[in-house]
PDB file of N, CA and C in Angstrom:
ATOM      1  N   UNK A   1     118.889   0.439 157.026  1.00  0.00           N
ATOM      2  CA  UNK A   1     118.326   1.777 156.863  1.00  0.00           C
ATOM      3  C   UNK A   1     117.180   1.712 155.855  1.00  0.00           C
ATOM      4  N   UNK A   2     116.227   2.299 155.884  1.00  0.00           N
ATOM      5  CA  UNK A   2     114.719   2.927 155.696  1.00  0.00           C
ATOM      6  C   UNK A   2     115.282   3.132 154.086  1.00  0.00           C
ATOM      7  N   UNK A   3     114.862   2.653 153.131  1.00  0.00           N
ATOM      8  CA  UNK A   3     114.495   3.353 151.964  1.00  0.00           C
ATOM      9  C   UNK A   3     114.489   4.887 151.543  1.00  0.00           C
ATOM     10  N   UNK A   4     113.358   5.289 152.306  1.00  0.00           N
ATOM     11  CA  UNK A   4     113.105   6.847 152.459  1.00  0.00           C
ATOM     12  C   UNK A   4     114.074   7.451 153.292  1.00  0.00           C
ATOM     13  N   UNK A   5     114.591   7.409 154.055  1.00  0.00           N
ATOM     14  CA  UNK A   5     115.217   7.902 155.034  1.00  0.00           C
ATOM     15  C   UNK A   5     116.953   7.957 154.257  1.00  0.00           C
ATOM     16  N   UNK A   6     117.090   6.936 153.888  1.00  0.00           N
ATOM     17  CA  UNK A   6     118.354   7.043 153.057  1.00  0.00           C
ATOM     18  C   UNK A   6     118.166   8.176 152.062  1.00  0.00           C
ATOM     19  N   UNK A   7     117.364   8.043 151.127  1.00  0.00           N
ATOM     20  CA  UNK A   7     117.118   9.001 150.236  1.00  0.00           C
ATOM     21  C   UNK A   7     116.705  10.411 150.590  1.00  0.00           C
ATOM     22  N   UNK A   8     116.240  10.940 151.667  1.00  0.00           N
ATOM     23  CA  UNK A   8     116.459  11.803 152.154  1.00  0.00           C
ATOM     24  C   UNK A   8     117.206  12.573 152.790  1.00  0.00           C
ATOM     25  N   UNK A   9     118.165  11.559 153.430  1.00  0.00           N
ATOM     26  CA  UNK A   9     119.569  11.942 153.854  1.00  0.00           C
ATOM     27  C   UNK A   9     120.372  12.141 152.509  1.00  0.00           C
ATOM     28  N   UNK A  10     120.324  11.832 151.707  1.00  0.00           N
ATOM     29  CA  UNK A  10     120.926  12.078 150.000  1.00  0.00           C
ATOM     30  C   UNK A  10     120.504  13.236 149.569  1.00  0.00           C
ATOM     31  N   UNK A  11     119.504  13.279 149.592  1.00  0.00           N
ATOM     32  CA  UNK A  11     118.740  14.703 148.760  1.00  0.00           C
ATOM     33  C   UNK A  11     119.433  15.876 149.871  1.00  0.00           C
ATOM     34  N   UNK A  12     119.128  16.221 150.802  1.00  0.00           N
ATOM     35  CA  UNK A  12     119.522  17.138 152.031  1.00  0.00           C
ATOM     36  C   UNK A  12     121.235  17.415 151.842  1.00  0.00           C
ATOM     37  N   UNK A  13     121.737  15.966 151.580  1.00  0.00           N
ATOM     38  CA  UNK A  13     123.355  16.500 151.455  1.00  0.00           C
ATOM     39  C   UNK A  13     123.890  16.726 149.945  1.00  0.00           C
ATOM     40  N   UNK A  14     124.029  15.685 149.629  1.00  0.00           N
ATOM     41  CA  UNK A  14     125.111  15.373 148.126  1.00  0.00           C
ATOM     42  C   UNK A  14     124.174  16.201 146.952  1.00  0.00           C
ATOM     43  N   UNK A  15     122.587  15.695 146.961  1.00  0.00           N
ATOM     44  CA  UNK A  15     121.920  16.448 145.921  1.00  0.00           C
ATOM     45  C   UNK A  15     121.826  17.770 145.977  1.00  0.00           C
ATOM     46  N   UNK A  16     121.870  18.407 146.962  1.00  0.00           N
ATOM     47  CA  UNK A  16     121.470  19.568 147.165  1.00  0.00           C
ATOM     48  C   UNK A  16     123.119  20.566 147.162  1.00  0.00           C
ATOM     49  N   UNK A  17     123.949  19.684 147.601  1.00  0.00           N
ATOM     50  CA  UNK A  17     125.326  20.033 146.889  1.00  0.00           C
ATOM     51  C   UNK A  17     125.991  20.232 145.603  1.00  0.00           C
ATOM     52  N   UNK A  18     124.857  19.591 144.372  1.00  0.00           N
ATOM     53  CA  UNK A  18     125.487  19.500 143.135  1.00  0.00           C
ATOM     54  C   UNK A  18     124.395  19.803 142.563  1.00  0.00           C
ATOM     55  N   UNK A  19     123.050  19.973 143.129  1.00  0.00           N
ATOM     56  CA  UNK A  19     122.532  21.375 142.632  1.00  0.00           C
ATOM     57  C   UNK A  19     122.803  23.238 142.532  1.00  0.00           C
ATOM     58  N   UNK A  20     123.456  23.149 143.771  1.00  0.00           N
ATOM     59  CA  UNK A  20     124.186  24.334 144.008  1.00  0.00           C
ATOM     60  C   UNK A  20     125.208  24.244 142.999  1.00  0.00           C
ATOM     61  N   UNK A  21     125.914  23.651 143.067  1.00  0.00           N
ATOM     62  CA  UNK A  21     127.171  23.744 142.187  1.00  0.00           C
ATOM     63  C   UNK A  21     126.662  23.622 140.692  1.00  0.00           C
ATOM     64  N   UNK A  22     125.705  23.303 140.398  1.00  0.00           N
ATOM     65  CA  UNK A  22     125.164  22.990 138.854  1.00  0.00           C
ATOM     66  C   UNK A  22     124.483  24.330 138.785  1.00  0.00           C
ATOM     67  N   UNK A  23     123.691  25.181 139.543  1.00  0.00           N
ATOM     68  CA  UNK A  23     122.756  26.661 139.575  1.00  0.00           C
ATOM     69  C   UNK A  23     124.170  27.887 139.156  1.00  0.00           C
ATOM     70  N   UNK A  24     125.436  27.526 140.182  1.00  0.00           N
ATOM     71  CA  UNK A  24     126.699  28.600 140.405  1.00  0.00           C
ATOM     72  C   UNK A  24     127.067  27.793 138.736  1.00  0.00           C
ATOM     73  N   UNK A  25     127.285  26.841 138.462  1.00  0.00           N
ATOM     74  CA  UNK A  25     127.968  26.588 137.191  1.00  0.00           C
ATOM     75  C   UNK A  25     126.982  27.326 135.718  1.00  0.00           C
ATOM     76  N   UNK A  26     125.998  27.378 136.101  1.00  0.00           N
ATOM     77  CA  UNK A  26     124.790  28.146 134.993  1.00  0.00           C
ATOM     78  C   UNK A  26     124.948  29.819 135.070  1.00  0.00           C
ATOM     79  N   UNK A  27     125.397  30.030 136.203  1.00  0.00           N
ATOM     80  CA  UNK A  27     125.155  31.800 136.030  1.00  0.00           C
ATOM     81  C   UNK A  27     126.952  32.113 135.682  1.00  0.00           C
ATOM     82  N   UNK A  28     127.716  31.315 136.454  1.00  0.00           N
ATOM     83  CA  UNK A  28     129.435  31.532 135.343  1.00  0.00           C
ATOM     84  C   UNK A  28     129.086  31.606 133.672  1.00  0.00           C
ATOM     85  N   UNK A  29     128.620  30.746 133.590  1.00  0.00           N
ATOM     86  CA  UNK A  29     128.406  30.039 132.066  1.00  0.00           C
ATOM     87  C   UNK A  29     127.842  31.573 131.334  1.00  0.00           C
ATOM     88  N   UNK A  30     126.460  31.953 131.585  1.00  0.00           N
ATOM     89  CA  UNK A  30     125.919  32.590 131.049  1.00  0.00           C
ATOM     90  C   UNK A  30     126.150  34.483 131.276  1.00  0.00           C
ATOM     91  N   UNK A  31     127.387  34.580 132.560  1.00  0.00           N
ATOM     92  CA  UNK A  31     127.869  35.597 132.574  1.00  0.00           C
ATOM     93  C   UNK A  31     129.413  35.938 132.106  1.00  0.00           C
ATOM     94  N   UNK A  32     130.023  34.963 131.314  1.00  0.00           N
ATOM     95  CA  UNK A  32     131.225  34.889 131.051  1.00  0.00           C
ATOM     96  C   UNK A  32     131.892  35.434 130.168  1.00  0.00           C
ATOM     97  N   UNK A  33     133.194  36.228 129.694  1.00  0.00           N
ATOM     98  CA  UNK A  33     133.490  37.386 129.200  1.00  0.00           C
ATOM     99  C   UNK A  33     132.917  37.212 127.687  1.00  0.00           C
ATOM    100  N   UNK A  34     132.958  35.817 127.018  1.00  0.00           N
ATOM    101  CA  UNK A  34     132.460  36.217 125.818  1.00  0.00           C
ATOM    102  C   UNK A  34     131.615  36.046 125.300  1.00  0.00           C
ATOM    103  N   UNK A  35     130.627  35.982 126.013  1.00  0.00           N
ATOM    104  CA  UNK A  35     129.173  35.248 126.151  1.00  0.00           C
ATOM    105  C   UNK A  35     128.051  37.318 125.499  1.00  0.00           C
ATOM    106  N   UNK A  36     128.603  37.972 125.537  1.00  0.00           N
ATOM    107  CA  UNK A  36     128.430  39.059 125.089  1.00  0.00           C
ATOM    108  C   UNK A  36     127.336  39.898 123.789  1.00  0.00           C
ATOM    109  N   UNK A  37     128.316  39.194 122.985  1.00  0.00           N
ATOM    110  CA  UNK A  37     127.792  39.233 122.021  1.00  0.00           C
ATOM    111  C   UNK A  37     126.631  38.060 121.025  1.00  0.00           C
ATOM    112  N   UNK A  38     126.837  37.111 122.095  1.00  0.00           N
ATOM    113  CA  UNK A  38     125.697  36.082 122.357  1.00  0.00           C
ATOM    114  C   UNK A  38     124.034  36.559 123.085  1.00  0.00           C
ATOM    115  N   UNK A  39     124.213  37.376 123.767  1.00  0.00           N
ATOM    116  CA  UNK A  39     122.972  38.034 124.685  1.00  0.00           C
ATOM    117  C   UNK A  39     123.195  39.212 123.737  1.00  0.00           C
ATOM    118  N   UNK A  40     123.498  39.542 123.207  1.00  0.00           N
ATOM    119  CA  UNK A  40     122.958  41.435 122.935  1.00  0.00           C
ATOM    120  C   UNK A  40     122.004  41.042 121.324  1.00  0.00           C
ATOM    121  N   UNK A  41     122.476  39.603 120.252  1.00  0.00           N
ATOM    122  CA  UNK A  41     122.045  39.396 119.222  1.00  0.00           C
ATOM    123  C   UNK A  41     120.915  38.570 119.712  1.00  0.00           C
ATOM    124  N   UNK A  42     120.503  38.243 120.963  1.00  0.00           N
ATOM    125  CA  UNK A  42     119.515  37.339 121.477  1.00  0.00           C
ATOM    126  C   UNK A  42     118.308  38.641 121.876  1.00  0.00           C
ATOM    127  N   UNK A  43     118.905  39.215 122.462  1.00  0.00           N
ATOM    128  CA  UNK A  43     118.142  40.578 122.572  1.00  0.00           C
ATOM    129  C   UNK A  43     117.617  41.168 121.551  1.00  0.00           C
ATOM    130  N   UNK A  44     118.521  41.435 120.388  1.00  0.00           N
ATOM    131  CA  UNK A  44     118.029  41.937 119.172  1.00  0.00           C
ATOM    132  C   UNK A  44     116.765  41.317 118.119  1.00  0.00           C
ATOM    133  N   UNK A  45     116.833  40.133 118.652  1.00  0.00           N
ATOM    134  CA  UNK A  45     116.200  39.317 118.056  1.00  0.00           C
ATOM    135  C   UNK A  45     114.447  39.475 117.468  1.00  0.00           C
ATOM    136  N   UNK A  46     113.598  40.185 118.147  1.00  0.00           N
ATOM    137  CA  UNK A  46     112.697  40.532 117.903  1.00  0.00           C
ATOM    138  C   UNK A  46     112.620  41.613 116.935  1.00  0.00           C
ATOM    139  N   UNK A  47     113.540  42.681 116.837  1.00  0.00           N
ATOM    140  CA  UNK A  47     113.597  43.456 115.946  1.00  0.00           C
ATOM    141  C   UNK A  47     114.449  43.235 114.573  1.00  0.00           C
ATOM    142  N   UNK A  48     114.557  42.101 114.249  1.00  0.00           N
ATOM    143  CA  UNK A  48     115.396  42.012 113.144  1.00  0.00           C
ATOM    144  C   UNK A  48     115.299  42.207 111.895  1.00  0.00           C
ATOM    145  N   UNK A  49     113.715  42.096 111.915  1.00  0.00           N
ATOM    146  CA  UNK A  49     112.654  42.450 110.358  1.00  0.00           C
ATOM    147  C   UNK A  49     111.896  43.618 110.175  1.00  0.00           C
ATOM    148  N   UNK A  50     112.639  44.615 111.675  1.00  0.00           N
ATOM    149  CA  UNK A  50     111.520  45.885 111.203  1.00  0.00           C
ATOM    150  C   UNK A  50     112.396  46.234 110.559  1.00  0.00           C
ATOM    151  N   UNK A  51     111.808  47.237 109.451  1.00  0.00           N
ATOM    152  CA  UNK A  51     112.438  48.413 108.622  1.00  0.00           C
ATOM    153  C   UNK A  51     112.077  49.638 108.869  1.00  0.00           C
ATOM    154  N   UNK A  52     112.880  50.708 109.450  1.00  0.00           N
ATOM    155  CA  UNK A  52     112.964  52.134 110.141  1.00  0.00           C
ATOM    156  C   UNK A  52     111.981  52.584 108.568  1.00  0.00           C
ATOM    157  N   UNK A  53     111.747  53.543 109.292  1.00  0.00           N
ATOM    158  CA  UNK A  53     111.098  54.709 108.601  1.00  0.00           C
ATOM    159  C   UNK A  53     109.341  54.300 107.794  1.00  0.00           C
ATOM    160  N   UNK A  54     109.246  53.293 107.765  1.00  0.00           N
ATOM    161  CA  UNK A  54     108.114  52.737 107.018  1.00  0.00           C
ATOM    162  C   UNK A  54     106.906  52.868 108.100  1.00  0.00           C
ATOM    163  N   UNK A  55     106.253  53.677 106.930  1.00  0.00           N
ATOM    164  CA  UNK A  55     105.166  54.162 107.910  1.00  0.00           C
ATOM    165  C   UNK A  55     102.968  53.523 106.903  1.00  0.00           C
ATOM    166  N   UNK A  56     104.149  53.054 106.451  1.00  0.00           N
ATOM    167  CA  UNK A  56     102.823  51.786 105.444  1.00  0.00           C
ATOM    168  C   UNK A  56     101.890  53.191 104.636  1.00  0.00           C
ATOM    169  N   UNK A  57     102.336  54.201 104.108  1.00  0.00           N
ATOM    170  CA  UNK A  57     101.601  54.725 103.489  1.00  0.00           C
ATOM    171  C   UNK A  57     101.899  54.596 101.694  1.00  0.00           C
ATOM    172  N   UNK A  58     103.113  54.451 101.498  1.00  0.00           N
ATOM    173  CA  UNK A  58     103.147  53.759  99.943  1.00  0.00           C
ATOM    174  C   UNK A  58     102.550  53.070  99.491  1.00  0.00           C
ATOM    175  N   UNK A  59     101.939  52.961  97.920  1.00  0.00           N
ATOM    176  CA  UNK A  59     101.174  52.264  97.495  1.00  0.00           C
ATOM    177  C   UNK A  59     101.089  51.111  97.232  1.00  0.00           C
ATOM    178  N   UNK A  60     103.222  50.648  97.080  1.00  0.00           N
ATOM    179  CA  UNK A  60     103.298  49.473  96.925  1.00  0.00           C
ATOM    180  C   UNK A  60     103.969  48.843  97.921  1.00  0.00           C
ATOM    181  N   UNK A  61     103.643  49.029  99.520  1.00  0.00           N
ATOM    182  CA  UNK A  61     103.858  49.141 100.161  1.00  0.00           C
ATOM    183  C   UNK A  61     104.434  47.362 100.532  1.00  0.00           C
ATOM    184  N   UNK A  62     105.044  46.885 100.989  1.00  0.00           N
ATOM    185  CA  UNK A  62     105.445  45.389 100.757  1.00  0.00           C
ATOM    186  C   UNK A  62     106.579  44.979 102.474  1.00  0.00           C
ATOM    187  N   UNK A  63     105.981  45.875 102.998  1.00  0.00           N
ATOM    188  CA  UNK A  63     106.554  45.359 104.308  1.00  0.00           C
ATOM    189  C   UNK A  63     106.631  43.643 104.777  1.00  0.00           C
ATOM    190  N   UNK A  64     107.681  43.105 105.496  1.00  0.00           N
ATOM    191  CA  UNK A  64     107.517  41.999 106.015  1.00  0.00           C
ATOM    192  C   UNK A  64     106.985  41.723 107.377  1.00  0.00           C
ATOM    193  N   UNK A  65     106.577  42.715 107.926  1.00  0.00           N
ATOM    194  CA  UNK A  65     105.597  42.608 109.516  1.00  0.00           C
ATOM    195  C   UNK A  65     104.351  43.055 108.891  1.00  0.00           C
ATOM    196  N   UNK A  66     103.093  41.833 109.406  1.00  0.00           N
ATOM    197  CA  UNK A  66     101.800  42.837 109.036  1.00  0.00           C
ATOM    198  C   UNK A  66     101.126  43.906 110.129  1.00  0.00           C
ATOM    199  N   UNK A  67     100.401  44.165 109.238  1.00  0.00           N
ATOM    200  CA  UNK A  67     100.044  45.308 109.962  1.00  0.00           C
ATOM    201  C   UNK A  67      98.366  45.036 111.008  1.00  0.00           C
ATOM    202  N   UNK A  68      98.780  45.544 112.330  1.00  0.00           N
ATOM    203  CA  UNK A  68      97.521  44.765 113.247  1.00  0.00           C
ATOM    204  C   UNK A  68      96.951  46.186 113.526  1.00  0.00           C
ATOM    205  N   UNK A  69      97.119  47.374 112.966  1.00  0.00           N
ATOM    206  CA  UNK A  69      95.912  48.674 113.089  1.00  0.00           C
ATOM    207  C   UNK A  69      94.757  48.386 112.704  1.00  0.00           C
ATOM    208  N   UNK A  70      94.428  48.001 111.749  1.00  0.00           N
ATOM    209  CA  UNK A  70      93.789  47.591 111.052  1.00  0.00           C
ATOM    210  C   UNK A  70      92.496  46.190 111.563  1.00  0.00           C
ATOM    211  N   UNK A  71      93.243  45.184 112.554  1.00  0.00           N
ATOM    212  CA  UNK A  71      91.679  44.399 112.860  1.00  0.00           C
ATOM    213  C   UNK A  71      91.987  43.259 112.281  1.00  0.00           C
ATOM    214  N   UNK A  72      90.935  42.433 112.371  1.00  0.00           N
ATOM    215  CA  UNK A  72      91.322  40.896 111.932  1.00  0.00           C
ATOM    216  C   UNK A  72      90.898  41.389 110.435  1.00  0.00           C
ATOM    217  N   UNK A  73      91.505  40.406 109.549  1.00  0.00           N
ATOM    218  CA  UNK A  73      90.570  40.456 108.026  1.00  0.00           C
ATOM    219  C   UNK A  73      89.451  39.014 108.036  1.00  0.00           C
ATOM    220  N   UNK A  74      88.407  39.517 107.787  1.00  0.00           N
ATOM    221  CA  UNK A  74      87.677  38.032 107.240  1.00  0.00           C
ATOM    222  C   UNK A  74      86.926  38.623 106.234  1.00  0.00           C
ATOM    223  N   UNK A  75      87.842  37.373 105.347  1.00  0.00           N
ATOM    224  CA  UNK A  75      87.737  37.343 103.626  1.00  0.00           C
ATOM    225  C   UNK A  75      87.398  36.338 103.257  1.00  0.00           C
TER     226      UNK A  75
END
């Protein structure tokens, strides 16, 4: 048997069998009962450094996000 032809008969059956089963083993994994609170703090994640109510008008104003209203600075 053909080199290629073997390996294509491989890929078509067995590989493509334990890719499936490796794709179904990734969405169990990542939908699983306690996987929960793993995705909701992954979600949160971008907002973790705003601080409510700050509206940058204090004088000593010391936020940790800068502020992009404002434009590039060149100093």
């Amino acid at each position: 048997m053909e080199t290629y032809t073997f390996l294509r008969q491989l890929a078509d059956s067995w590989v493509l069998l334990a890719l499936t089963l490796f794709f179904l083993g990734v969405i169990a994994w990542a939908f699983r009962p306690g996987s929960r609170p793993l995705h909701d703090d992954a979600a949160a994640a971008p907002f973790r450094h705003d601080e409510l109510g700050c509206d940058r008008t204090c004088a000593d104003c010391n936020c940790a996000a800068p502020d992009f209203t404002k434009g590039p600075s060149h100093g």
